[in-house]
N, C-alpha and C. Protein backbone atom coordinates (compact mmCIF):
# COMPACT_ATOMS: atom_id res chain seq x y z
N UNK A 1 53.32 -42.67 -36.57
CA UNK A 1 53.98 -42.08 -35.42
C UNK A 1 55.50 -42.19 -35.54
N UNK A 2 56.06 -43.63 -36.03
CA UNK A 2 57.31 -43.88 -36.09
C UNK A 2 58.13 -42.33 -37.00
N UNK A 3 57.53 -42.44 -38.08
CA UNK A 3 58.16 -41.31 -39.37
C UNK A 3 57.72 -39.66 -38.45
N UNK A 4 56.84 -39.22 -37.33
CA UNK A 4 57.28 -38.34 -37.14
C UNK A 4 58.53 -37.88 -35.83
N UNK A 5 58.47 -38.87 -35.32
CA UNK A 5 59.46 -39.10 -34.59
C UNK A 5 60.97 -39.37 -34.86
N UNK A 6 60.63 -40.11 -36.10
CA UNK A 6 62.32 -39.73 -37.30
C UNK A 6 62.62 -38.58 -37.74
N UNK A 7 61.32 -37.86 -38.30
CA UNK A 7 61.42 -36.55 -38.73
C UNK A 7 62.36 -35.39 -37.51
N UNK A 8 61.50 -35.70 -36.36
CA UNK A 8 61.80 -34.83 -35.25
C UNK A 8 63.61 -34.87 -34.53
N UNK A 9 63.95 -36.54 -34.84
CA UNK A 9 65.22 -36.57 -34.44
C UNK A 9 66.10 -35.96 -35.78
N UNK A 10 65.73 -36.33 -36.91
CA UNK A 10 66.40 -35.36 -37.78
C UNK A 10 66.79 -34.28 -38.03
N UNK A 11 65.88 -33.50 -37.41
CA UNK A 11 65.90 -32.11 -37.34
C UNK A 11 66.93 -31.76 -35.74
N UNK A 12 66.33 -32.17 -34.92
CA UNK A 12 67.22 -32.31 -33.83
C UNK A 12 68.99 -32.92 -34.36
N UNK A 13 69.65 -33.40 -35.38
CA UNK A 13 70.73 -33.76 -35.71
C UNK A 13 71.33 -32.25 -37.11
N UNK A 14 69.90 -32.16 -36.96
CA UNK A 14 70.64 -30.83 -38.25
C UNK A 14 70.88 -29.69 -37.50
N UNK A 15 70.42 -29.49 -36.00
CA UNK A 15 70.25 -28.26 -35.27
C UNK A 15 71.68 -28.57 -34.71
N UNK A 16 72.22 -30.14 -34.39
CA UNK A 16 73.69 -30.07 -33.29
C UNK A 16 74.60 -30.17 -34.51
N UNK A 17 73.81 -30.10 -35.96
CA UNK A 17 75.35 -29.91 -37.22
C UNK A 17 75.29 -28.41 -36.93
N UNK A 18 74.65 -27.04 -36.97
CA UNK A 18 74.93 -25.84 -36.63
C UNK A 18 75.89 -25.31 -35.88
N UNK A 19 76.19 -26.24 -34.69
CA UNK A 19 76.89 -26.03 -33.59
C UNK A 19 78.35 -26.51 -33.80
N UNK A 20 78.16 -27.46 -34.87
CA UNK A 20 79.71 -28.20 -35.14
C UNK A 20 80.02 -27.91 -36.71
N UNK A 21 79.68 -26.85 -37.39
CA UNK A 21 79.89 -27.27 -39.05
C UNK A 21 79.88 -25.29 -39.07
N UNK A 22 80.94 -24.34 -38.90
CA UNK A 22 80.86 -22.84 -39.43
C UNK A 22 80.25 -23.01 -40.98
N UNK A 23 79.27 -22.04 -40.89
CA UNK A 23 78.78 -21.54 -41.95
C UNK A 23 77.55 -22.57 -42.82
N UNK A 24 77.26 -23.76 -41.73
CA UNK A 24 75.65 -24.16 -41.63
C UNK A 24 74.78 -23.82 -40.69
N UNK A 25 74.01 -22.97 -41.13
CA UNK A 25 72.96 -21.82 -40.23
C UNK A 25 71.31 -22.94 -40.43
N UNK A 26 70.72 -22.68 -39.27
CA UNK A 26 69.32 -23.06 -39.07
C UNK A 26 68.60 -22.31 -38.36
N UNK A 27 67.84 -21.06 -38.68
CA UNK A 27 67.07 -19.89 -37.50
C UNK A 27 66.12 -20.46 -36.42
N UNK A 28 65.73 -21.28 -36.90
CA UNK A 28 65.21 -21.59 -35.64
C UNK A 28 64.43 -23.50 -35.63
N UNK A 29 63.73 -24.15 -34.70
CA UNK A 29 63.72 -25.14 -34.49
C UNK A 29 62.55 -26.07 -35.70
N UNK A 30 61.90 -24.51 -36.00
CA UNK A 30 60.61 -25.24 -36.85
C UNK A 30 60.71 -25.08 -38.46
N UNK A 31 62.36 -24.34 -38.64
CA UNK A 31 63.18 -24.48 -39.93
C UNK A 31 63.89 -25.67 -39.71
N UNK A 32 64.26 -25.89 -38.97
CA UNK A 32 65.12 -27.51 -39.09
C UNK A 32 63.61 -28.79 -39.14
N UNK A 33 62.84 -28.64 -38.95
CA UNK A 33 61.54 -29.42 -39.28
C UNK A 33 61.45 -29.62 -40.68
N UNK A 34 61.16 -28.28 -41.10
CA UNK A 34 60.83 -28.20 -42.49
C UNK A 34 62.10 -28.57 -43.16
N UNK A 35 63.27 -28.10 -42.99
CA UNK A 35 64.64 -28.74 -43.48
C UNK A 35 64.38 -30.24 -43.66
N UNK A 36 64.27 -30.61 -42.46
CA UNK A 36 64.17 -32.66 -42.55
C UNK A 36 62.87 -33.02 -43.69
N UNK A 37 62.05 -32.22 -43.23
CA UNK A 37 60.93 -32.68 -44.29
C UNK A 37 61.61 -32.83 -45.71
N UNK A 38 61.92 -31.22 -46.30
CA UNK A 38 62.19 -31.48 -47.28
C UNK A 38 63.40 -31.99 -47.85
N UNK A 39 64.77 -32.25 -46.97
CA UNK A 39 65.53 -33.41 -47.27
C UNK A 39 64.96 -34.33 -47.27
N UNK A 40 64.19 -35.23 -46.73
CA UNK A 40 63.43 -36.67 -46.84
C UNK A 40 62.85 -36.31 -48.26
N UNK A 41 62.03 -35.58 -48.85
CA UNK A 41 61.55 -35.59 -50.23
C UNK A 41 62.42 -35.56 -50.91
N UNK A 42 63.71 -34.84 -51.21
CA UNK A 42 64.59 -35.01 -52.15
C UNK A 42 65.42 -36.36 -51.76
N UNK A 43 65.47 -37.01 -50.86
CA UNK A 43 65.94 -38.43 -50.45
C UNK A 43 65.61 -39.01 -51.36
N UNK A 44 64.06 -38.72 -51.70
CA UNK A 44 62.88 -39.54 -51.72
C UNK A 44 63.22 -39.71 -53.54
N UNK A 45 63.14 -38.14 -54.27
CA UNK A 45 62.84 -37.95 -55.55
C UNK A 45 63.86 -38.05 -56.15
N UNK A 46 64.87 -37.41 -55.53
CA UNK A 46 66.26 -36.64 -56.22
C UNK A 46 66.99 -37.63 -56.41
N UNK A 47 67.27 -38.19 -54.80
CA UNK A 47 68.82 -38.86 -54.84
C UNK A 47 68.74 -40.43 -55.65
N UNK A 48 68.03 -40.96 -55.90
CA UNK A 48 68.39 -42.15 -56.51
C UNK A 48 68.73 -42.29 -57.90
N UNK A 49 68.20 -40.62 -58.30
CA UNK A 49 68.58 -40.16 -60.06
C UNK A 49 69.74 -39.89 -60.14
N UNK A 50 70.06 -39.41 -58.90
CA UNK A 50 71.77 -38.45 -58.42
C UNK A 50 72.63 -40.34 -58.91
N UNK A 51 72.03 -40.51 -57.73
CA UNK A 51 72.72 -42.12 -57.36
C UNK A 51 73.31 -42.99 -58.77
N UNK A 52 72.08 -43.15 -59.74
CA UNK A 52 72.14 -43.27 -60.88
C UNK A 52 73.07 -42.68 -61.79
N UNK A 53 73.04 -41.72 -61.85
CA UNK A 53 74.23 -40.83 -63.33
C UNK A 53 75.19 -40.64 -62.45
N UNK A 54 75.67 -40.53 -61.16
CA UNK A 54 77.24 -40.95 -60.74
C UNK A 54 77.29 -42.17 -60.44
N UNK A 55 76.70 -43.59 -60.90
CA UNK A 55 76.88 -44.61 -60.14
C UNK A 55 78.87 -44.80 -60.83
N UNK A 56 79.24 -44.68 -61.48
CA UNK A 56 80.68 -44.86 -62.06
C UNK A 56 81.77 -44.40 -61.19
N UNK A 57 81.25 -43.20 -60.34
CA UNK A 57 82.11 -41.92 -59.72
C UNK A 57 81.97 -43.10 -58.23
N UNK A 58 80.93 -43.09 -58.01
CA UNK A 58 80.52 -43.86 -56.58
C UNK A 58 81.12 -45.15 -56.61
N UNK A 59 81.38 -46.06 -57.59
CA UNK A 59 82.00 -47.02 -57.27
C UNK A 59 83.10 -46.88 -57.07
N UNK A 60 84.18 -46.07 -58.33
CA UNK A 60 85.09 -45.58 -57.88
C UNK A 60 85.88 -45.73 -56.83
N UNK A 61 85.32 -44.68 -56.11
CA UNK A 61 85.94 -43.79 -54.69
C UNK A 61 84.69 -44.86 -53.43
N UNK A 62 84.59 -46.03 -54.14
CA UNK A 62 83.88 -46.96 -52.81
C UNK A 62 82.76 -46.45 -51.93
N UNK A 63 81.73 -45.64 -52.53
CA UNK A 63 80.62 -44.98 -52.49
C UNK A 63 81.04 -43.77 -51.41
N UNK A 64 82.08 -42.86 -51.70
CA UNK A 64 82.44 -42.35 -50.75
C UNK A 64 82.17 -40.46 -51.27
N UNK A 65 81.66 -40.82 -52.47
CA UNK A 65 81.09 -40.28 -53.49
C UNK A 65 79.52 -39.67 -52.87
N UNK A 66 79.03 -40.79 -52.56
CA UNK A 66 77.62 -40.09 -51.94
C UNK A 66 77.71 -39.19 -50.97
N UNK A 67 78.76 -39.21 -50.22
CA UNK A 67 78.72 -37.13 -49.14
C UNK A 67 78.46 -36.00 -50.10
N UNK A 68 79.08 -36.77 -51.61
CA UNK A 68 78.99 -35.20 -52.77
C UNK A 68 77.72 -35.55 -52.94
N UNK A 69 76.90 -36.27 -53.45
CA UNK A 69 75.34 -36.28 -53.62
C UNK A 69 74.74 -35.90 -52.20
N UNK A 70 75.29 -36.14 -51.07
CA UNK A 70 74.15 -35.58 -50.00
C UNK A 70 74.41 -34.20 -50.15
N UNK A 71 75.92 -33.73 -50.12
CA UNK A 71 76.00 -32.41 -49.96
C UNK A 71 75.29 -31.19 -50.76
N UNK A 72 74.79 -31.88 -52.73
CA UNK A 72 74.53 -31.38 -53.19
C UNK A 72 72.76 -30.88 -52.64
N UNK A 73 72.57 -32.50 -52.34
CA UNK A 73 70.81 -32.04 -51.58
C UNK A 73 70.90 -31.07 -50.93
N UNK A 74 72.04 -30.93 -49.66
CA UNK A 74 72.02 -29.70 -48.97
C UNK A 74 72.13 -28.71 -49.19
N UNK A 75 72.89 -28.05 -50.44
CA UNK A 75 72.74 -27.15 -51.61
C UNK A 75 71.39 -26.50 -52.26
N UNK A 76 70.59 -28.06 -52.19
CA UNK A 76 69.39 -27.71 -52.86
C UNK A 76 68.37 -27.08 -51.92
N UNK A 77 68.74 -27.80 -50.66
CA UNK A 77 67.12 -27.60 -49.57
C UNK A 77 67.80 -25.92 -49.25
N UNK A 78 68.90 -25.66 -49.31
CA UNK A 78 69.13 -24.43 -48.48
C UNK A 78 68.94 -23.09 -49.59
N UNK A 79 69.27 -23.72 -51.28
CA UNK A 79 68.23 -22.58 -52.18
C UNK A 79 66.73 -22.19 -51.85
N UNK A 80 65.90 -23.40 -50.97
CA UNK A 80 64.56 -23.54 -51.11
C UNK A 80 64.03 -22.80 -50.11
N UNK A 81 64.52 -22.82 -48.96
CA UNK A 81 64.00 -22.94 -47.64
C UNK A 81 64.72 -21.63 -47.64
N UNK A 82 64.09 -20.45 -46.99
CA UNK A 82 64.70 -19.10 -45.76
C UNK A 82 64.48 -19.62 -44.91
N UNK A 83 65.76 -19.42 -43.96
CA UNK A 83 66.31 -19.36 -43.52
C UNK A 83 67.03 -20.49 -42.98
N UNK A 84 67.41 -21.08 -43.72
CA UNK A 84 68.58 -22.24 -43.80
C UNK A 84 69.49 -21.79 -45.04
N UNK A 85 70.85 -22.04 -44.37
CA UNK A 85 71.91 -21.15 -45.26
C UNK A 85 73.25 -22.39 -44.99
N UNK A 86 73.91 -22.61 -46.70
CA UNK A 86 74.89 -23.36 -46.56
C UNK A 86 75.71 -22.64 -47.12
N UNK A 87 76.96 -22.26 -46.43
CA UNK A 87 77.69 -20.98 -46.67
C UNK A 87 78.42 -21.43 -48.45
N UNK A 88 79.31 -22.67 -48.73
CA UNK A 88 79.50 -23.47 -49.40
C UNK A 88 79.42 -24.93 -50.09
N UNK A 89 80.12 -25.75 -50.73
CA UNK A 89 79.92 -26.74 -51.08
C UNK A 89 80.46 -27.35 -49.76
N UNK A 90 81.94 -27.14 -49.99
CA UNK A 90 82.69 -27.23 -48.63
C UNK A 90 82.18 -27.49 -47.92
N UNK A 91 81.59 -26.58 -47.26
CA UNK A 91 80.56 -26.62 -46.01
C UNK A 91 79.48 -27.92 -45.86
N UNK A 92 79.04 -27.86 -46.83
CA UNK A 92 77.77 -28.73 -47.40
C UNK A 92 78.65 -30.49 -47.09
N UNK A 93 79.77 -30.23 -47.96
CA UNK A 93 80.32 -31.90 -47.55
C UNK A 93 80.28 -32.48 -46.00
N UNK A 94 81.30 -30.92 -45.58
CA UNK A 94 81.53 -30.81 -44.00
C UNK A 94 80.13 -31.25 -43.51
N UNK A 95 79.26 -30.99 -43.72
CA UNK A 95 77.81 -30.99 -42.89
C UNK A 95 77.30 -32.70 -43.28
N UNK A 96 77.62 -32.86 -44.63
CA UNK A 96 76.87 -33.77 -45.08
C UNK A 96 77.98 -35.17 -44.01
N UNK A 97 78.87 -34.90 -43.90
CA UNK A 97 79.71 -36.02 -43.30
C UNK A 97 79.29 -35.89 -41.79
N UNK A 98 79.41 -34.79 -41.38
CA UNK A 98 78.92 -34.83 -39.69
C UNK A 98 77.41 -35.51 -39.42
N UNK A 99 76.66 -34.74 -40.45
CA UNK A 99 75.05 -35.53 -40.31
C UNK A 99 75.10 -37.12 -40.35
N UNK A 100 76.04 -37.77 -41.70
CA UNK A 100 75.74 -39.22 -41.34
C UNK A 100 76.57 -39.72 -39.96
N UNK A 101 77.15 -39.23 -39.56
CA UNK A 101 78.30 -39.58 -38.74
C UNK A 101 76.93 -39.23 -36.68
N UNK A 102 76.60 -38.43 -37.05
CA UNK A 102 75.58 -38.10 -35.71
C UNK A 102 74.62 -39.02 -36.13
N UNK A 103 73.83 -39.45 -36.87
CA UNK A 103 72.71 -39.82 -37.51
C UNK A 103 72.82 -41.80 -36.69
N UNK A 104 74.28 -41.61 -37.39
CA UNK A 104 74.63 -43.03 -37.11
C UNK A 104 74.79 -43.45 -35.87
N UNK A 105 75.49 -42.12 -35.01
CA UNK A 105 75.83 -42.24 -33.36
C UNK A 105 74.31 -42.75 -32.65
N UNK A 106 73.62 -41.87 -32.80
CA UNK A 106 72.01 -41.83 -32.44
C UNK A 106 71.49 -43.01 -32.67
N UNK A 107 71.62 -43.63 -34.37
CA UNK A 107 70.63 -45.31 -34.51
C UNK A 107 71.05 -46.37 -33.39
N UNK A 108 73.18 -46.65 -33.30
CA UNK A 108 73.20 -46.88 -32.25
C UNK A 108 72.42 -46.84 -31.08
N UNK A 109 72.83 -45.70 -30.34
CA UNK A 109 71.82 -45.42 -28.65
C UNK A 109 71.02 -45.39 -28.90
N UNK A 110 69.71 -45.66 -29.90
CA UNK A 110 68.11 -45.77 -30.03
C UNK A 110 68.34 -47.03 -29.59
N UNK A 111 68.65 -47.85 -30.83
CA UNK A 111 68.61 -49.24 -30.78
C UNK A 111 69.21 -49.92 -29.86
């Protein structure tokens, strides 16, 4: 129950990045579902390989590096999925920084 109820606020945080991020599109409520779904799988598969072959870049820049690995996921889910559209990379950072930034507002007021 817990994981669909994460799922559901996720999607609910990718629907209020639409509203704050030009040129990240979501058609409708049960594409931002499937969006969260399949960001959580590439969470799941992708990013720790990502994580891995830039770990040099990420220490760097004080893991500040991982908005470019989220952004790229967002790159990826929005090749996969119609009708979810990330206009650019740009965009994609823009989004990827607002999402942890809402994501985080929210764990707050849950918790």
């Amino acid at each position: 129950m817990k994981h669909i109820i994460d799922l559901l606020i996720r999607s609910v945080v990718l629907l209020l990045t639409t509203y704050l991020v030009p040129g990240f599109t979501i058609d409708s409520y049960i594409t931002a579902i499937i969006v969260a779904l399949l960001l959580a799988i590439l969470n799941l598969l992708v990013k720790p390989l990502l994580v891995i072959l830039t770990l040099p870049a990420t220490i760097l820049t004080l893991g500040l590096f991982l908005f470019v690995i989220n952004a790229i996921l967002l790159l990826m889910a929005s090749a996969l999925i119609r009708g979810f559209e990330v206009e650019s990379f740009g965009t994609a950072l823009i989004a990827s920084i607002v999402i942890t930034l809402i994501s985080s507002l929210l764990n707050v007021l849950i918790k």
